[in-house]
N, C-alpha and C. Protein backbone atom coordinates (compact mmCIF):
# COMPACT_ATOMS: atom_id res chain seq x y z
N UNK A 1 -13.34 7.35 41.76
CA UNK A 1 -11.95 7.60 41.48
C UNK A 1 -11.71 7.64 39.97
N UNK A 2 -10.72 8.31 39.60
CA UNK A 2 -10.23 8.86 38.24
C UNK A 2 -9.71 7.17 37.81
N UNK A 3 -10.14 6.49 36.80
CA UNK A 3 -8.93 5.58 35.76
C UNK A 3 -8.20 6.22 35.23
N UNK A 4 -6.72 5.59 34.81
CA UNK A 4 -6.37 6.16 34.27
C UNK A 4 -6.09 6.24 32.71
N UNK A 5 -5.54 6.85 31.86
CA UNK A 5 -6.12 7.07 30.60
C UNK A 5 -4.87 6.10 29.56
N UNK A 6 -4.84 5.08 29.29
CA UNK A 6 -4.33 3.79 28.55
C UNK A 6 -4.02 4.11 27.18
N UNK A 7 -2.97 4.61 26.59
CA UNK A 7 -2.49 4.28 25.14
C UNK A 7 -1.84 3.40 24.72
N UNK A 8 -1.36 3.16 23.19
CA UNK A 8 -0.93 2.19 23.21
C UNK A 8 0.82 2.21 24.10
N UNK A 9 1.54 3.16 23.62
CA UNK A 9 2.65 3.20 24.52
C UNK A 9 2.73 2.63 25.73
N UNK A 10 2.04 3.58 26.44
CA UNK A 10 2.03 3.01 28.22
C UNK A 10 1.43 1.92 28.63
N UNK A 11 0.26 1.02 27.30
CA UNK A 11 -0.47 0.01 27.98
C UNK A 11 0.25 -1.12 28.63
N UNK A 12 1.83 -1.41 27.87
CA UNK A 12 2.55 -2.40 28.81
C UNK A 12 2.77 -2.25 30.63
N UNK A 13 2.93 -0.74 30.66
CA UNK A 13 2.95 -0.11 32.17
C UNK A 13 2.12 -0.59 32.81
N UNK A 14 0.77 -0.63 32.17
CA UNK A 14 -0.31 -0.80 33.02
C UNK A 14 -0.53 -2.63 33.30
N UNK A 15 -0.45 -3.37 32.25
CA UNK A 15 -0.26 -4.27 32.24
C UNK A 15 0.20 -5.04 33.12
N UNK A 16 1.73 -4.96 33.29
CA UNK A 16 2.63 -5.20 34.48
C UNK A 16 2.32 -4.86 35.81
N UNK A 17 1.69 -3.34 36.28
CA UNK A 17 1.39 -2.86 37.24
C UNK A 17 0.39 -3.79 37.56
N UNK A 18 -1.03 -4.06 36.76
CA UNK A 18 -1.80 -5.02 37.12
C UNK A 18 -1.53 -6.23 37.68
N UNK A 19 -0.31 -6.79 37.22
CA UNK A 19 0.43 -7.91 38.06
C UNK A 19 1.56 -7.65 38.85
N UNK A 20 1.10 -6.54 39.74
CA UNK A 20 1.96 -6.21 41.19
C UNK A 20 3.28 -5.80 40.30
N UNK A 21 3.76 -5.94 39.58
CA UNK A 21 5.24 -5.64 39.12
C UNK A 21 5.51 -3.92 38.32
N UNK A 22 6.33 -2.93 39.23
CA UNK A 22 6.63 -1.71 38.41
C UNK A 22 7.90 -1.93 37.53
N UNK A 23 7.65 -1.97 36.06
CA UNK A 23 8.26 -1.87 35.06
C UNK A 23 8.62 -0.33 34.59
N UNK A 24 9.76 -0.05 33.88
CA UNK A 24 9.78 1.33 32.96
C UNK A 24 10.57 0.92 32.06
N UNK A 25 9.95 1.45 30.73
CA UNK A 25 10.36 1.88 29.50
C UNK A 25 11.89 2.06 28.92
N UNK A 26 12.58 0.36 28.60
CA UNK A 26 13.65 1.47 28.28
C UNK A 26 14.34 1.40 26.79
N UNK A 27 15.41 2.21 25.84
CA UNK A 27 16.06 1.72 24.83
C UNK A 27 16.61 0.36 24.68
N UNK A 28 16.09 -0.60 23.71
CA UNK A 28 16.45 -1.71 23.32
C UNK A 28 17.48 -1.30 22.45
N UNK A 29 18.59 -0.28 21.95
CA UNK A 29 19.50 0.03 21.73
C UNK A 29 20.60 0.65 22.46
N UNK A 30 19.96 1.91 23.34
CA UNK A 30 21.19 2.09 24.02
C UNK A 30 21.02 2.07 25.69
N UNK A 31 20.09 1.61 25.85
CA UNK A 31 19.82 1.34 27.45
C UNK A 31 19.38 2.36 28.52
N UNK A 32 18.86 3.61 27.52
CA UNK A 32 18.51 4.57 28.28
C UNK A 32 16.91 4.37 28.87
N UNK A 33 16.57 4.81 30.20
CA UNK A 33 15.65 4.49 30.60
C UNK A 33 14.38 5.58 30.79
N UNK A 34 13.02 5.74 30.16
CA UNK A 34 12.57 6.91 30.01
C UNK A 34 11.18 6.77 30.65
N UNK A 35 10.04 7.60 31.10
CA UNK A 35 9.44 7.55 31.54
C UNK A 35 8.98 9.10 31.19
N UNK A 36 7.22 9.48 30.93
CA UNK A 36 6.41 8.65 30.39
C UNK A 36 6.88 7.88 29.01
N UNK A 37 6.35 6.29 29.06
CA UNK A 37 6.37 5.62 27.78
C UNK A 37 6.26 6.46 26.48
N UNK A 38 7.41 5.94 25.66
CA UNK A 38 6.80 6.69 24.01
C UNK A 38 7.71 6.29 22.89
N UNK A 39 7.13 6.47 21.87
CA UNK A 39 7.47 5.20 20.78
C UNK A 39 8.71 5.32 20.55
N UNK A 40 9.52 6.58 20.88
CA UNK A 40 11.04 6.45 20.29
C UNK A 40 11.91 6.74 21.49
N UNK A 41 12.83 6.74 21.18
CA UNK A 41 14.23 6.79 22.37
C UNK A 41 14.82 8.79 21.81
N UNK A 42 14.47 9.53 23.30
CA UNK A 42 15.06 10.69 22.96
C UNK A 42 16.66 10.85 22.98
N UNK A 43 17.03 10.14 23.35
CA UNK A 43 18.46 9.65 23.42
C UNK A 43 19.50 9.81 21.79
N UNK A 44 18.82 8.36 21.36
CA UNK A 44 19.34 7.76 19.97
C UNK A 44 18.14 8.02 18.66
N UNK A 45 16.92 8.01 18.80
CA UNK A 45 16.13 8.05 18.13
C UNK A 45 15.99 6.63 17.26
N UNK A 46 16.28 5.34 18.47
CA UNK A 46 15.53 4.42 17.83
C UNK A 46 14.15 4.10 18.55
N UNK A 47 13.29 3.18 17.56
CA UNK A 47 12.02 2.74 17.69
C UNK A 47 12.09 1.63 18.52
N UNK A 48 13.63 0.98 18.94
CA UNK A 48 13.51 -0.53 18.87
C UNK A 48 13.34 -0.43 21.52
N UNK A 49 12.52 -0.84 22.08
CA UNK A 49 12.49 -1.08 22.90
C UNK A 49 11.67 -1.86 24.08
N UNK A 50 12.20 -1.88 25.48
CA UNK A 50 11.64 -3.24 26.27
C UNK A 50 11.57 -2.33 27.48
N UNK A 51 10.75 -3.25 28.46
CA UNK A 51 10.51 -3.10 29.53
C UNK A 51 11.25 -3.23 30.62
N UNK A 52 12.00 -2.58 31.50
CA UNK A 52 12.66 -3.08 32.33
C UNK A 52 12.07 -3.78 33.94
N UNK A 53 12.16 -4.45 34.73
CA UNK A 53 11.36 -4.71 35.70
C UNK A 53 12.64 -3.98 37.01
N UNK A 54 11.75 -3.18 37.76
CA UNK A 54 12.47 -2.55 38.83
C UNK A 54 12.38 -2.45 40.07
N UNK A 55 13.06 -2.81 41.25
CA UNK A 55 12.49 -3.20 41.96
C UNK A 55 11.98 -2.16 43.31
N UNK A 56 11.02 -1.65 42.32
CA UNK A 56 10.24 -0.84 43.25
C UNK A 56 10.36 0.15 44.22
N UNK A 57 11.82 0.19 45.02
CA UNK A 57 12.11 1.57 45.69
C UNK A 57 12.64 2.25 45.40
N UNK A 58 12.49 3.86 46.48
CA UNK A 58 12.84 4.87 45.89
C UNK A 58 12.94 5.83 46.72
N UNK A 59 13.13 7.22 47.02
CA UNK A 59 12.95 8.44 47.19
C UNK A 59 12.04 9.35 47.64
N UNK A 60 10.92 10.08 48.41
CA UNK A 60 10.40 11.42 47.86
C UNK A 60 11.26 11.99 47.26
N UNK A 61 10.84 12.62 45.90
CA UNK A 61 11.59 13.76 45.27
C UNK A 61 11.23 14.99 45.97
N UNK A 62 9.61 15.49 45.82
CA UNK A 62 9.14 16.42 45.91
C UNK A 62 7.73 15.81 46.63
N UNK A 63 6.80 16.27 47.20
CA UNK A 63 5.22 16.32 47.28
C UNK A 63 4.56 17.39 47.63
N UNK A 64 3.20 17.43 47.47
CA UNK A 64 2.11 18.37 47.94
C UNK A 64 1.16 17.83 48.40
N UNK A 65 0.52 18.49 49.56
CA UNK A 65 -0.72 18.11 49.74
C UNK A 65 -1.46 18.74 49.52
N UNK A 66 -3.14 18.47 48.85
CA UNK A 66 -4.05 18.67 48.28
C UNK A 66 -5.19 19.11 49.50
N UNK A 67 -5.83 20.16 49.29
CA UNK A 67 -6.81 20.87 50.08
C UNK A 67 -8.09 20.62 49.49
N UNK A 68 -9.29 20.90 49.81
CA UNK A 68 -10.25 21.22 49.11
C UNK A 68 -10.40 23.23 48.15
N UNK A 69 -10.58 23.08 47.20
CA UNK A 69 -11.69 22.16 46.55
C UNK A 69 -11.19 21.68 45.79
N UNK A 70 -11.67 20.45 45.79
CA UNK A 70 -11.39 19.42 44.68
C UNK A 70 -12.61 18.62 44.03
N UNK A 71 -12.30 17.71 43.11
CA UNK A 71 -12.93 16.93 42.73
C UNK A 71 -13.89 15.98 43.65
N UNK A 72 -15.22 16.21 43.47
CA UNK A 72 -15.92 15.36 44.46
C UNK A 72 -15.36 13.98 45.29
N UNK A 73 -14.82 13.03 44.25
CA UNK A 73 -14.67 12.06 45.05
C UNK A 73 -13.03 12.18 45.84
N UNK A 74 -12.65 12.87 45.80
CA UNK A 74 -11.18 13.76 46.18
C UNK A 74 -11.22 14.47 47.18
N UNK A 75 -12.23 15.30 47.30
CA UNK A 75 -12.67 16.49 48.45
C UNK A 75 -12.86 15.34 49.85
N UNK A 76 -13.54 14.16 49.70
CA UNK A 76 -14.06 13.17 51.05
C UNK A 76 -12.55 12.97 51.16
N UNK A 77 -12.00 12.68 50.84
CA UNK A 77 -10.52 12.31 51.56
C UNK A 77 -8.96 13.06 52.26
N UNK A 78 -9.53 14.30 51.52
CA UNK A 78 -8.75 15.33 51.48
C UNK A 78 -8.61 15.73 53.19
N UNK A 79 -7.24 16.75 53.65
CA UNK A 79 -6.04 16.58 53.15
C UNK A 79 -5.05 15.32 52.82
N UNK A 80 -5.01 15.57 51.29
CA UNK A 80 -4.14 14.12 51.32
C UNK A 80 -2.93 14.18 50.47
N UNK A 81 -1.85 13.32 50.65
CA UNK A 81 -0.48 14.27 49.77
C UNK A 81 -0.52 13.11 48.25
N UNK A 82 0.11 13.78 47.49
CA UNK A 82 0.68 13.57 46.01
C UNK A 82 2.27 13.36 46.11
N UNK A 83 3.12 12.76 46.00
CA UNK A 83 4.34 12.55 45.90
C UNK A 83 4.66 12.08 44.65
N UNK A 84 6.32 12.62 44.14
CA UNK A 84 7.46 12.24 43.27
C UNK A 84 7.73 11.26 43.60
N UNK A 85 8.19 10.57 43.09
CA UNK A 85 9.10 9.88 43.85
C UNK A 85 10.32 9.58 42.58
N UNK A 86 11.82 9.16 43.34
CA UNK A 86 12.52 8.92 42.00
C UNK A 86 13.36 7.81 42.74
N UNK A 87 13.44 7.02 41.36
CA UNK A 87 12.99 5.16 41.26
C UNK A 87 14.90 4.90 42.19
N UNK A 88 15.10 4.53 42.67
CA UNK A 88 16.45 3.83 43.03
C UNK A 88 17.15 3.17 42.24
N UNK A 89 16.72 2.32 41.59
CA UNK A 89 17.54 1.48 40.35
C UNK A 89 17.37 2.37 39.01
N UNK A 90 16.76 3.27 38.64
CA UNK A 90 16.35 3.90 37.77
C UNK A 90 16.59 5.64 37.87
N UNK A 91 17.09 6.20 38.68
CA UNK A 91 17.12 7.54 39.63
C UNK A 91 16.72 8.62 38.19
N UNK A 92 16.77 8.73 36.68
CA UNK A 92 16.50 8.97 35.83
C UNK A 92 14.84 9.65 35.88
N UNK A 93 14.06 8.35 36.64
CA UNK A 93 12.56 8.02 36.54
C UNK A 93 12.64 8.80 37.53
N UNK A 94 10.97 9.51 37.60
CA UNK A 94 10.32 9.93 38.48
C UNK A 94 8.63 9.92 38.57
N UNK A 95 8.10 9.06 39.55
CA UNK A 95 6.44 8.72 39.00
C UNK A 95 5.68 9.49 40.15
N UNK A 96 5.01 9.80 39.79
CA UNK A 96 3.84 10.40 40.30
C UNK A 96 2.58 9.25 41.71
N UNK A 97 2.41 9.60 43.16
CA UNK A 97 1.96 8.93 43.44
C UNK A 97 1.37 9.05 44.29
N UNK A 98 0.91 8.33 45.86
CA UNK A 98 0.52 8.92 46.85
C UNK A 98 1.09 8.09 47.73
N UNK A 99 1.48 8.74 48.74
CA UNK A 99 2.42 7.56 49.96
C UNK A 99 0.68 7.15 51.10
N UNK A 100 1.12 5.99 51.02
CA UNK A 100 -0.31 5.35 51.38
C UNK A 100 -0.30 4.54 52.82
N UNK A 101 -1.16 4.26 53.54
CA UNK A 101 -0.35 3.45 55.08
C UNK A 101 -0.20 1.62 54.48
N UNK A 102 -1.17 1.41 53.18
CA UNK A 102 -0.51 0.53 52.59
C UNK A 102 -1.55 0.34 50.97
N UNK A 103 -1.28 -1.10 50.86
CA UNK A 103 -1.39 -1.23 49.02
C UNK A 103 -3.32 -0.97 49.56
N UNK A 104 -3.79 -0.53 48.70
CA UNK A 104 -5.42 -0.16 48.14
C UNK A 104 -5.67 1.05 49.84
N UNK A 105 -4.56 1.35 50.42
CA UNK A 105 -5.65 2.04 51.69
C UNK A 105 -5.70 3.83 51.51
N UNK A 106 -6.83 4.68 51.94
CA UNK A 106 -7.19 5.92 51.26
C UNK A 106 -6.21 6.69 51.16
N UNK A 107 -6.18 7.55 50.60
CA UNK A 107 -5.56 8.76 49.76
C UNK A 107 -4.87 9.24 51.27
N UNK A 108 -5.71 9.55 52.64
CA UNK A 108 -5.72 10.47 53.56
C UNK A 108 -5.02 9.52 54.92
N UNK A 109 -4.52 7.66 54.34
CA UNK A 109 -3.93 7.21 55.29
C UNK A 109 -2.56 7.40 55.75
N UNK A 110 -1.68 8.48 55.56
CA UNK A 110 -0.53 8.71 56.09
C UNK A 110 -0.83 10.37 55.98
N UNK A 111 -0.60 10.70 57.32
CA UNK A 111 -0.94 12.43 57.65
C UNK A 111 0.20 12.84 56.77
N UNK A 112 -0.39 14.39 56.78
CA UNK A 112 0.47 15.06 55.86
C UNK A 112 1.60 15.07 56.40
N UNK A 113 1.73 15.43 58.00
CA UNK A 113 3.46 15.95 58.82
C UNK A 113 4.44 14.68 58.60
N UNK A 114 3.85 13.52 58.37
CA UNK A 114 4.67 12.14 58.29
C UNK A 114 5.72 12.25 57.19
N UNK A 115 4.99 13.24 55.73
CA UNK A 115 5.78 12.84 54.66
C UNK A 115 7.00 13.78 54.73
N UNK A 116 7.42 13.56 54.00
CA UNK A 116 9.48 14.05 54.11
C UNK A 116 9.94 13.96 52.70
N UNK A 117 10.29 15.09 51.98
CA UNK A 117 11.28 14.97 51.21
C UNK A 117 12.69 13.94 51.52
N UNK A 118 12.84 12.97 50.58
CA UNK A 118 14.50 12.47 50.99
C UNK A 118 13.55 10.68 51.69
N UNK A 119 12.20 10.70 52.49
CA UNK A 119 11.94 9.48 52.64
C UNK A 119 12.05 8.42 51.85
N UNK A 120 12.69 7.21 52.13
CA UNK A 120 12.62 6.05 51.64
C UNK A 120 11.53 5.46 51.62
N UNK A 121 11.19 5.06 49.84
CA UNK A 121 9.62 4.07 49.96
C UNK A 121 9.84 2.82 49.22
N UNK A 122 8.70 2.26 49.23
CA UNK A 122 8.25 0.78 48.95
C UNK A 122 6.94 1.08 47.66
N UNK A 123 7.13 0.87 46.61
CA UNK A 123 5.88 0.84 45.86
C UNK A 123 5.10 -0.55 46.19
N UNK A 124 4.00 -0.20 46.07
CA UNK A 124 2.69 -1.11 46.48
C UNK A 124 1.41 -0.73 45.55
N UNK A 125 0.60 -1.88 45.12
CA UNK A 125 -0.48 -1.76 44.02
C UNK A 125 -1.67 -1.98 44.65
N UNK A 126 -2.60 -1.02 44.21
CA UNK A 126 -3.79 -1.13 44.49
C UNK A 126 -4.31 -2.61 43.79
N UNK A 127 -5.89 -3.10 44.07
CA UNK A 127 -6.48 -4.08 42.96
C UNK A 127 -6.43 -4.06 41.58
N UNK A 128 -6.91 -2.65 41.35
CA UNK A 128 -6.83 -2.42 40.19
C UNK A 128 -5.59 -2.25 39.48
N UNK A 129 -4.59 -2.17 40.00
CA UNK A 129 -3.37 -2.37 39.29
C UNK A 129 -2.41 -0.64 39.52
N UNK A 130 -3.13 0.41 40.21
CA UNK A 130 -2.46 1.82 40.17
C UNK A 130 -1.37 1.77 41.28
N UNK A 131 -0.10 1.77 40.77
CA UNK A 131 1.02 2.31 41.96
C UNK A 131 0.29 2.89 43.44
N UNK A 132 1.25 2.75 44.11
CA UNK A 132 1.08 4.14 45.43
C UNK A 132 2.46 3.52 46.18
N UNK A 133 2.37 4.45 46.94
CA UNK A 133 3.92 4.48 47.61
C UNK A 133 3.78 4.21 49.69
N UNK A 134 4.24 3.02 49.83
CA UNK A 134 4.67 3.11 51.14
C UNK A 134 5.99 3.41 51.63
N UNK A 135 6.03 3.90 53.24
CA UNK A 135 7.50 4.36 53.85
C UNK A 135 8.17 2.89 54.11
N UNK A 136 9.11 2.81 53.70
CA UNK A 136 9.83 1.34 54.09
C UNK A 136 9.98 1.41 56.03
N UNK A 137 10.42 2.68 56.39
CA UNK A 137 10.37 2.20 57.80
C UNK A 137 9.20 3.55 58.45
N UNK A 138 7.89 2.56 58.65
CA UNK A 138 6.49 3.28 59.15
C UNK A 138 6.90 4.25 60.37
């Protein structure tokens, strides 16, 4: 499986995620909330900001599911979907993920016909600390 790629911006993201908790990025001046992490506020254009802690549900925005060919370790699991999702307390945010039958289980555990634009989810963390998305009602 792909890691994913850690700067300094986003390393708090990852951080937090590692301890079960989804955080996002927001102005320590004017309270705008942004996602991906980055050093200034497109808003106000200050430097000055914090983490918000959120509590995790949300939406499908959009998804796809993925066919072969893919990436070797991608292709064994395949068809498997990719979902938006956009955050509930945050509706601004939108993260990238996979709706999963739960926290660490494969790419290919919720069939494709299950997923739904408009479904309500539950974020859930793998070991390693990467998001994925469960349906609040299975």
């Amino acid at each position: 499986m792909l890691s994913p790629v850690i700067d300094p911006d986003g390393a708090p993201f990852w951080e937090y995620a590692g301890r079960g908790e989804l955080r996002v990025q927001a102005c320590a001046d004017c309270g705008e909330v942004r996602f991906p992490p980055r050093p200034c506020c497109p808003h106000c254009r200050s430097f000055a900001s914090e983490w918000r802690r959120t509590d995790g549900r949300g939406r499908i925005w959009s998804y796809v599911v993925a066919h072969p060919p893919l990436l070797p370790g991608y292709a064994e699991q395949a068809p498997y979907n990719v979902v938006l999702v956009e955050l509930a307390d945050a509706p601004r945010i939108r993260l990238v993920g996979n709706l999963v039958g739960g926290a660490g289980a494969a790419l290919d555990s919720v069939p494709a016909d299950r997923v739904r634009i408009g479904a309500r989810v539950q974020v859930v963390f793998r070991d390693d600390g990467l998001p994925q998305w469960v349906l609040e009602r299975p």
